[in-house]
N, C-alpha and C. Protein backbone atom coordinates (compact mmCIF):
# COMPACT_ATOMS: atom_id res chain seq x y z
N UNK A 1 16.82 28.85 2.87
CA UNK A 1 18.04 28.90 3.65
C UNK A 1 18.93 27.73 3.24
N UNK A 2 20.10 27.98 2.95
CA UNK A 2 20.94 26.88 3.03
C UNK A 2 22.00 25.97 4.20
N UNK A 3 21.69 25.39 3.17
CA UNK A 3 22.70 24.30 4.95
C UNK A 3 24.19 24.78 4.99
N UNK A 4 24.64 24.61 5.85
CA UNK A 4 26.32 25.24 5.52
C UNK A 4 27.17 23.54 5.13
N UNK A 5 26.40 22.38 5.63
CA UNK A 5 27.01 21.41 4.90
C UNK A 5 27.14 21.10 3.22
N UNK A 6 26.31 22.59 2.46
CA UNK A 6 26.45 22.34 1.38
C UNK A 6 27.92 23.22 0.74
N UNK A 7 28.28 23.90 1.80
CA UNK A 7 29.34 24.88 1.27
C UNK A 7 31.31 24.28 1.80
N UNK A 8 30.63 22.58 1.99
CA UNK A 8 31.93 21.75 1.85
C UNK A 8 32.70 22.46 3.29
N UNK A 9 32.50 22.75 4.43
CA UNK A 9 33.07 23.08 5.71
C UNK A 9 34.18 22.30 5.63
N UNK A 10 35.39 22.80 5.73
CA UNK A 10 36.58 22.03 5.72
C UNK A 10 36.67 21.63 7.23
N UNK A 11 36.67 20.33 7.81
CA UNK A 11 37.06 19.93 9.17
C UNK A 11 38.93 19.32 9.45
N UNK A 12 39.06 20.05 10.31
CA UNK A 12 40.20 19.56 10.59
C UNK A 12 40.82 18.17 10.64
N UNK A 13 41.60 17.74 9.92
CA UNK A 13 42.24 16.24 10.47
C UNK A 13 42.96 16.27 11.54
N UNK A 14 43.18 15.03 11.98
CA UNK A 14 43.61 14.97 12.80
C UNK A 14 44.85 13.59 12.10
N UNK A 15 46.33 14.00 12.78
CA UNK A 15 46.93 13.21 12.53
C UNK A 15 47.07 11.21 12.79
N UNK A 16 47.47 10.62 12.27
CA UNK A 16 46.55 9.01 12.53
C UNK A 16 47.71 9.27 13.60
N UNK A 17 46.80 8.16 15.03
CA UNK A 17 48.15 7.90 16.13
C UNK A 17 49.14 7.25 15.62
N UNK A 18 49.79 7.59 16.88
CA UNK A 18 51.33 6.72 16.55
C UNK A 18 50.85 5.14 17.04
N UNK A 19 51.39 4.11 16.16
CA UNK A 19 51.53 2.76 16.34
C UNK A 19 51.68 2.70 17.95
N UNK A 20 51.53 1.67 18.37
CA UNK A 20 52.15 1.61 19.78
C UNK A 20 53.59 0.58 19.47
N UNK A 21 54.05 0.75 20.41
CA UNK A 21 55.57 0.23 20.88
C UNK A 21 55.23 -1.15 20.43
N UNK A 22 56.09 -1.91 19.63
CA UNK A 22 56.01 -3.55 19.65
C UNK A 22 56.51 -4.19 21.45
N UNK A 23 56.38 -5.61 21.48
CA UNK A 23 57.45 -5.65 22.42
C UNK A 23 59.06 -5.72 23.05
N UNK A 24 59.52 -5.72 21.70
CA UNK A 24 60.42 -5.31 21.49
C UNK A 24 61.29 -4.04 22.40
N UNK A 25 60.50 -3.47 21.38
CA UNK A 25 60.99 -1.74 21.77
C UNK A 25 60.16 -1.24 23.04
N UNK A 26 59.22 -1.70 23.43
CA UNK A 26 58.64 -1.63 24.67
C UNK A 26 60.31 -2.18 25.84
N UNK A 27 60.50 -3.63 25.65
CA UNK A 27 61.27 -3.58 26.86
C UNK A 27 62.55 -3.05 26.52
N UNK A 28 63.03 -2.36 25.69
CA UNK A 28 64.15 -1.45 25.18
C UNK A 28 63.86 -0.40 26.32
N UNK A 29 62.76 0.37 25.55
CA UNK A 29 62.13 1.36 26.30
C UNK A 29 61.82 1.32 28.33
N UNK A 30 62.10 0.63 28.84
CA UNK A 30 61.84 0.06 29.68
C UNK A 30 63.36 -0.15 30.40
N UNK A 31 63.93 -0.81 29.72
CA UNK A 31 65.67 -0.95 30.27
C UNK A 31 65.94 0.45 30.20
N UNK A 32 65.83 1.13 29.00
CA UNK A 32 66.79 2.45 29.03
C UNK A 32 65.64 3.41 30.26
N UNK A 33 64.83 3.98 30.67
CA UNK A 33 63.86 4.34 31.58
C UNK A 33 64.55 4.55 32.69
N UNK A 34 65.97 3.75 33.51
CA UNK A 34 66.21 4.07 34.75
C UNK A 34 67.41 5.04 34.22
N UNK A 35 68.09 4.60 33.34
CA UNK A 35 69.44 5.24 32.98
C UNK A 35 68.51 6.44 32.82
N UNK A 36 67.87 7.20 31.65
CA UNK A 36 67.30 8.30 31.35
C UNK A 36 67.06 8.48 32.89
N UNK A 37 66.67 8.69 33.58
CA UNK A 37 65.93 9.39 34.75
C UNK A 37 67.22 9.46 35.66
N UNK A 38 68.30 9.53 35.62
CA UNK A 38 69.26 9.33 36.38
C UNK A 38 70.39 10.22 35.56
N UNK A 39 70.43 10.45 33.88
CA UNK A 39 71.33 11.03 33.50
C UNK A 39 70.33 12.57 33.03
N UNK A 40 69.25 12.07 33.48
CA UNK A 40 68.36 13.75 33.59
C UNK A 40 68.83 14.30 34.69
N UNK A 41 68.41 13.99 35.93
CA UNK A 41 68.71 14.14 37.23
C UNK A 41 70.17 14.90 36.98
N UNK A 42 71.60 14.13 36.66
CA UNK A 42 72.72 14.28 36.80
C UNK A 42 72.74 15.71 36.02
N UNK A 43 72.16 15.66 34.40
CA UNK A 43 72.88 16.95 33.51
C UNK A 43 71.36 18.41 34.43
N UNK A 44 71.07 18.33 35.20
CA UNK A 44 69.94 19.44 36.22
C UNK A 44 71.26 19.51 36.97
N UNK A 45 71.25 18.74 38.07
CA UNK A 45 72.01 18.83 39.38
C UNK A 45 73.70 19.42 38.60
N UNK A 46 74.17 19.51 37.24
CA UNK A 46 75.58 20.69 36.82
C UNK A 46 75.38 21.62 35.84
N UNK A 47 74.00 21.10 35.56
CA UNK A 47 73.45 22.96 35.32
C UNK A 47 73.27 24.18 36.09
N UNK A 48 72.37 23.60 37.58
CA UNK A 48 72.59 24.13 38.75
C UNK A 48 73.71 24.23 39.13
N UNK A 49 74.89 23.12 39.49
CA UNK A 49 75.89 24.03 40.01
C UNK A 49 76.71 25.08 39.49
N UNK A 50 76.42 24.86 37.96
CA UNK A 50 77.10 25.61 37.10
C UNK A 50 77.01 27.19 37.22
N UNK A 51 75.32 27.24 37.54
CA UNK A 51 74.62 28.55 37.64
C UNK A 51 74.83 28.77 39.08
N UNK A 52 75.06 27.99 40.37
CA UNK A 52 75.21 28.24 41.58
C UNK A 52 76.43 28.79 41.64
N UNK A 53 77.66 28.51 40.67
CA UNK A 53 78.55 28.82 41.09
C UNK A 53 79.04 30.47 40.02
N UNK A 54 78.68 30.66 39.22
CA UNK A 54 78.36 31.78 38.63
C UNK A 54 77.58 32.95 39.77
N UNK A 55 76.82 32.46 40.65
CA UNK A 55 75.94 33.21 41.18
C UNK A 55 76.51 33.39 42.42
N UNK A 56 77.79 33.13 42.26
CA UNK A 56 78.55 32.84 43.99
C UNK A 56 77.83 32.47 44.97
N UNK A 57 77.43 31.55 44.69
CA UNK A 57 76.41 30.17 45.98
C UNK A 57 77.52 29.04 45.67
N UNK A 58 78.09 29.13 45.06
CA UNK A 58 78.75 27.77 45.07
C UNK A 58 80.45 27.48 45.09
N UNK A 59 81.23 27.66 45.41
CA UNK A 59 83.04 27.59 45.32
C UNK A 59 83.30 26.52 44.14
N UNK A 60 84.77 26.92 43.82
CA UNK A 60 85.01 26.06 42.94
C UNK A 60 84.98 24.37 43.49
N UNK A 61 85.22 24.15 44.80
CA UNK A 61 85.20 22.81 45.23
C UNK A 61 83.69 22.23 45.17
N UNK A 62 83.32 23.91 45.36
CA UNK A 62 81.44 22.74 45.30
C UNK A 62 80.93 22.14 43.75
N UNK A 63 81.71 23.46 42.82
CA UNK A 63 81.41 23.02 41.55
C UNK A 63 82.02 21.82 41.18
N UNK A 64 83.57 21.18 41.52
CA UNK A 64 84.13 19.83 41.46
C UNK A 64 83.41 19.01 41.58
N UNK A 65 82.91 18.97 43.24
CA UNK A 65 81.94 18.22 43.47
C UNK A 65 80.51 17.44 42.53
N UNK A 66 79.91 18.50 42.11
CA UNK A 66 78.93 18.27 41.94
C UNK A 66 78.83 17.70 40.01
N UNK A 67 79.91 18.83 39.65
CA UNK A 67 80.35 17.99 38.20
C UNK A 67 80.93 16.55 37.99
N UNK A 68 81.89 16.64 39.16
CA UNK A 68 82.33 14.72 39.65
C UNK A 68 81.12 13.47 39.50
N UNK A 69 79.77 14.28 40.21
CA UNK A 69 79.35 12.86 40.71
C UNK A 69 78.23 12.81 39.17
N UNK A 70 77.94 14.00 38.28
CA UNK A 70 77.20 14.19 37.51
C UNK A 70 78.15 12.96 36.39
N UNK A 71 79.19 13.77 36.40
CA UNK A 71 80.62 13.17 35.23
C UNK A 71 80.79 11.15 35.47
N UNK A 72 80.57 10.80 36.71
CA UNK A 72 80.49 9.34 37.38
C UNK A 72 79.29 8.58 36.83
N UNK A 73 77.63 9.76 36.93
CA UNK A 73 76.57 9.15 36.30
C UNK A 73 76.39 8.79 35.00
N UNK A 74 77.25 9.31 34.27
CA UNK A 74 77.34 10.16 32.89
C UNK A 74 78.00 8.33 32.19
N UNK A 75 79.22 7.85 32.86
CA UNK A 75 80.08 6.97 32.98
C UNK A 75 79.31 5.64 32.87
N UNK A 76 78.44 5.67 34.38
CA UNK A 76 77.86 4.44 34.30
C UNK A 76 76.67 4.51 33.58
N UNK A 77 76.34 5.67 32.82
CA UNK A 77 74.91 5.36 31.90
C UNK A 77 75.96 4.82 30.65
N UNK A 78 76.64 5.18 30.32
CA UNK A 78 77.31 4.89 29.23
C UNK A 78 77.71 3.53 28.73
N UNK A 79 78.23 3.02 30.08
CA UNK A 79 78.25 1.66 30.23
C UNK A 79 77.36 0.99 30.20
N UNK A 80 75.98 1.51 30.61
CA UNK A 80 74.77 0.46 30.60
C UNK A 80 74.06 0.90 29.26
N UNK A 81 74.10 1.77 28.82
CA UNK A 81 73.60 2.24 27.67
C UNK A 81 74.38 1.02 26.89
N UNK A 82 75.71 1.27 26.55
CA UNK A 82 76.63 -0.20 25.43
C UNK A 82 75.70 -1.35 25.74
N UNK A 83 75.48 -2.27 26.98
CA UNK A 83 75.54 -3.16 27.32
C UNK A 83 73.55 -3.48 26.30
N UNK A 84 73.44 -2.86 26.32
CA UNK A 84 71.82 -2.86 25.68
C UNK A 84 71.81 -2.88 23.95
N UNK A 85 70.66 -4.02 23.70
CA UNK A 85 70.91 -4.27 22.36
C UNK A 85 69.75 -3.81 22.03
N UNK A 86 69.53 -2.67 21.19
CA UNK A 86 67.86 -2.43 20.60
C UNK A 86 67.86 -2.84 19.85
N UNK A 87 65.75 -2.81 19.72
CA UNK A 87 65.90 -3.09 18.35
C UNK A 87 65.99 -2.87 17.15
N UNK A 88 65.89 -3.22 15.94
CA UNK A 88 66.34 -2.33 14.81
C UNK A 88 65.99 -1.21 14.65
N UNK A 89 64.50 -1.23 14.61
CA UNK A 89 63.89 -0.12 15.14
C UNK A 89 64.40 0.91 15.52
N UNK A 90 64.82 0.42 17.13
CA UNK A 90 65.53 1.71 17.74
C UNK A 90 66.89 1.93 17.58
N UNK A 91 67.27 1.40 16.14
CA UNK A 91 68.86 2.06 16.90
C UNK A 91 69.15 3.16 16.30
N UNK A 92 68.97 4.01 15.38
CA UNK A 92 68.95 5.01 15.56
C UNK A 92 68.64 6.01 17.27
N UNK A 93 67.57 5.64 17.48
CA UNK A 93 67.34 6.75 18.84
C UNK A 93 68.08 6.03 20.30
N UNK A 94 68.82 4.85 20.01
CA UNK A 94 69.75 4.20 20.76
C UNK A 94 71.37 5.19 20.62
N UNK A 95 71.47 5.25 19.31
CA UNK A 95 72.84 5.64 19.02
C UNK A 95 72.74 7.13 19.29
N UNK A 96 71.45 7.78 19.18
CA UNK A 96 71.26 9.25 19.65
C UNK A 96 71.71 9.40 21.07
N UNK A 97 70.97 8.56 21.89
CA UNK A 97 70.80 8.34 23.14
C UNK A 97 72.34 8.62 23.62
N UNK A 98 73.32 7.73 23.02
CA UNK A 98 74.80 7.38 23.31
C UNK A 98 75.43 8.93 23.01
N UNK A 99 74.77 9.02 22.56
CA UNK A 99 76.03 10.18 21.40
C UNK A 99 75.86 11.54 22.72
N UNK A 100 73.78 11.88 23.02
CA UNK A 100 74.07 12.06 24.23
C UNK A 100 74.55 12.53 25.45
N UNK A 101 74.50 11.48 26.09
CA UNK A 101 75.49 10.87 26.87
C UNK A 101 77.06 11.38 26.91
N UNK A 102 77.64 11.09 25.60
CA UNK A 102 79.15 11.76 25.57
C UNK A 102 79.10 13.30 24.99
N UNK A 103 78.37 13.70 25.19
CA UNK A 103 78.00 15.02 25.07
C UNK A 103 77.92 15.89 25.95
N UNK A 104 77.24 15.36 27.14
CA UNK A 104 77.13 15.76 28.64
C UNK A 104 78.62 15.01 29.05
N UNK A 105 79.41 14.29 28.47
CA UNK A 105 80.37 13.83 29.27
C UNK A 105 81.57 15.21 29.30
N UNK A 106 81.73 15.90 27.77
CA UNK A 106 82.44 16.74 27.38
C UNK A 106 82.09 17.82 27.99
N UNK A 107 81.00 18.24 27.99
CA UNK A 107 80.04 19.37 28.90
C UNK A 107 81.10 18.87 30.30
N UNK A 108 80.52 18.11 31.09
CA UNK A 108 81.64 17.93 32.27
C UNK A 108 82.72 18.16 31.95
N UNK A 109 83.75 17.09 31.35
CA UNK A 109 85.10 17.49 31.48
C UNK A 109 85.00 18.62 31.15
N UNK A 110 84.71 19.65 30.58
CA UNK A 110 85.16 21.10 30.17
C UNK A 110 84.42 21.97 31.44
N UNK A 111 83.29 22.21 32.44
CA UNK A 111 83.37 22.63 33.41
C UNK A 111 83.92 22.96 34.06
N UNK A 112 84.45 21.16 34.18
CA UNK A 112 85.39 21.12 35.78
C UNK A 112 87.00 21.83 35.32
N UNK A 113 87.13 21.61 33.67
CA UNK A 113 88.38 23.19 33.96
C UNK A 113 88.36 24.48 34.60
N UNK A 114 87.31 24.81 34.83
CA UNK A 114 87.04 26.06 35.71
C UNK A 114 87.66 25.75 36.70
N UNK A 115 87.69 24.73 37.78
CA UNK A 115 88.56 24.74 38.89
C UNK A 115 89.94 24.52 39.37
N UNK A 116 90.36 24.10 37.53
CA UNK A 116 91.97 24.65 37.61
C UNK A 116 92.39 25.44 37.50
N UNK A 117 91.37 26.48 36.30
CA UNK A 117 92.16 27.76 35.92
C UNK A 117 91.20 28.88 36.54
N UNK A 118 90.19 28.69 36.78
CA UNK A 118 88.93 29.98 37.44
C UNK A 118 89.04 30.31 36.15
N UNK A 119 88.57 30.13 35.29
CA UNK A 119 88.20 30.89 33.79
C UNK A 119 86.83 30.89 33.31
N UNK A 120 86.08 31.75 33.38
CA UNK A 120 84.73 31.21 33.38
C UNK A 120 84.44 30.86 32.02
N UNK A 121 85.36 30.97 31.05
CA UNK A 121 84.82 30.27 29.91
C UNK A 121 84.26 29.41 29.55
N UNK A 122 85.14 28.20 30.25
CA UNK A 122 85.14 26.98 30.34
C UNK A 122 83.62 26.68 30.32
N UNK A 123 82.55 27.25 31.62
CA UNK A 123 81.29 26.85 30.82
C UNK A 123 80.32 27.32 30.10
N UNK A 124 80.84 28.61 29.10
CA UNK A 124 80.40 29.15 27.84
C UNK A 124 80.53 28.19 26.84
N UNK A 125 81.95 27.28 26.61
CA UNK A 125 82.17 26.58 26.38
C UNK A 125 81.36 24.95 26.40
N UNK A 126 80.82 24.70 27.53
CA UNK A 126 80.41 23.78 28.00
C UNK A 126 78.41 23.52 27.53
N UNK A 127 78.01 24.56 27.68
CA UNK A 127 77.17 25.11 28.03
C UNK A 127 75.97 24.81 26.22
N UNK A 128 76.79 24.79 25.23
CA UNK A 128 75.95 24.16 24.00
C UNK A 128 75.94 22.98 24.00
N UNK A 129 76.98 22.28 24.77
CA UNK A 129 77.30 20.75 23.93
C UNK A 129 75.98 20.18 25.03
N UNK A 130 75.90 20.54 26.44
CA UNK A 130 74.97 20.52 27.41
C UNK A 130 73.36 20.60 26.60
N UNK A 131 73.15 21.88 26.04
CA UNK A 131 72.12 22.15 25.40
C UNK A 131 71.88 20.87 24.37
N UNK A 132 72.40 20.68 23.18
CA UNK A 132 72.42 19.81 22.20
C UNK A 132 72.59 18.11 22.83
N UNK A 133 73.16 17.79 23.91
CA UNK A 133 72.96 16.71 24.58
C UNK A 133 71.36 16.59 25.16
N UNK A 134 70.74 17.69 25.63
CA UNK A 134 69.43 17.79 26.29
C UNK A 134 68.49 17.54 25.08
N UNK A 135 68.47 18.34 24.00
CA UNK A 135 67.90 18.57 22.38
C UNK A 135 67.75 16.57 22.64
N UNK A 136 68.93 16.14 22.36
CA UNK A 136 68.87 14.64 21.50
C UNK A 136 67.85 13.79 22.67
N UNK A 137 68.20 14.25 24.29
CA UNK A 137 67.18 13.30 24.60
C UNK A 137 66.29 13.38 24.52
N UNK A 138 65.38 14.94 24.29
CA UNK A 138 63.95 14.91 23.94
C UNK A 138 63.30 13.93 23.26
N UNK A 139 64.49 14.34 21.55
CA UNK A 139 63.98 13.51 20.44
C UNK A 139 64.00 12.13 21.03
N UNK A 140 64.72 11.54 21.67
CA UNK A 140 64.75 9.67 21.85
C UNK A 140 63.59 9.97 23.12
N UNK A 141 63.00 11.11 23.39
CA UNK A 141 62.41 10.84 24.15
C UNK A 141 60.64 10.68 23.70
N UNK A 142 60.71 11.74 22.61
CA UNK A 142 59.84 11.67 22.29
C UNK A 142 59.52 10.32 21.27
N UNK A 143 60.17 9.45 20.95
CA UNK A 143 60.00 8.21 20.64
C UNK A 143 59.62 7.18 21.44
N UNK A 144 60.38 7.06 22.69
CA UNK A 144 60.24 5.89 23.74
C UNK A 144 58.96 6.31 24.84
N UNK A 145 59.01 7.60 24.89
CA UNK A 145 58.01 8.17 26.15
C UNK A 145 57.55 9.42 25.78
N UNK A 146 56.34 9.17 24.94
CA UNK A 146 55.86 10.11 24.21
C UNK A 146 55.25 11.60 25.42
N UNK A 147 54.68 10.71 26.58
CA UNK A 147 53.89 11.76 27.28
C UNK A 147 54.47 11.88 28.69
N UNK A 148 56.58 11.94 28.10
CA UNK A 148 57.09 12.31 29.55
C UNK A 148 56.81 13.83 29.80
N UNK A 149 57.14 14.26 30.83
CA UNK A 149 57.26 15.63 31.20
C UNK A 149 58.01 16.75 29.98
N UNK A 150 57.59 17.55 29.64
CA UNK A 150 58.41 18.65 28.36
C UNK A 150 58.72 19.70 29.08
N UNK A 151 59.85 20.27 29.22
CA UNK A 151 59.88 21.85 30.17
C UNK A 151 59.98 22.61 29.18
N UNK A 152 59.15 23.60 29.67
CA UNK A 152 58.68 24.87 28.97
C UNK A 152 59.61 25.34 27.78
């Protein structure tokens, strides 16, 4: 009988881990952590209204509303996002981060035209730059916080 270790069994590799964070990019990672969880929060809460108000649950004042305070978060991540120096390292997934950010800002301003003109274009319109703003934080996400939450 032969052994099957003579017939070279190919075993799977496994990829080498990722390095861990220097400290550096650890407290990078760490400053940017409240902004991310706050400009997640914001681009959910005008996706929902977006879809609430499509679904007539929501008036155009509720959609103002709720794009306003998203469009305000959007503002002050932006500002605290500048104010942060990464490190070399990260600036690429820093400058992703930013870019972003004014991505979901345009996503807003182009929404909230719906409640001047009732045109529902506006968030057909809105509605990729939203997507491709979500896309970039994965990627900086999957750099800084490898084992955040992934939706389906």
């Amino acid at each position: 009988m032969t052994s099957p270790a003579k017939f070279g069994t190919a075993r799977p590799t496994l990829a080498a881990p990722r390095p861990p964070l220097t400290p550096a990019e650890e407290a990078y990672a760490l400053a940017l952590w409240p902004i991310h969880n706050e400009v997640k929060a914001s681009a959910l809460k005008m996706t929902l209204g977006g879809l609430a108000y499509k679904l007539g649950e929501l008036d155009r004042a509720g959609l103002k509303s709720k794009v306003d305070a998203s469009s305000e978060t959007y503002r002050r991540a932006a500002m605290r996002i500048a104010a942060l120096t990464p490190p070399a390292s990260l600036a690429r997934a820093h400058e992703m981060y930013a870019d972003a950010v004014r991505l979901y800002q345009r996503s807003a301003a182009e929404m909230v035209r719906v409640v001047g003109d009732g045109r529902d274009e506006h968030l057909v319109v809105a509605q990729p730059l939203s997507m491709e703003a979500s896309e970039k934080l994965l990627k900086v996400g999957d750099v800084l916080w490898p084992s955040e939450y992934r939706p389906n």
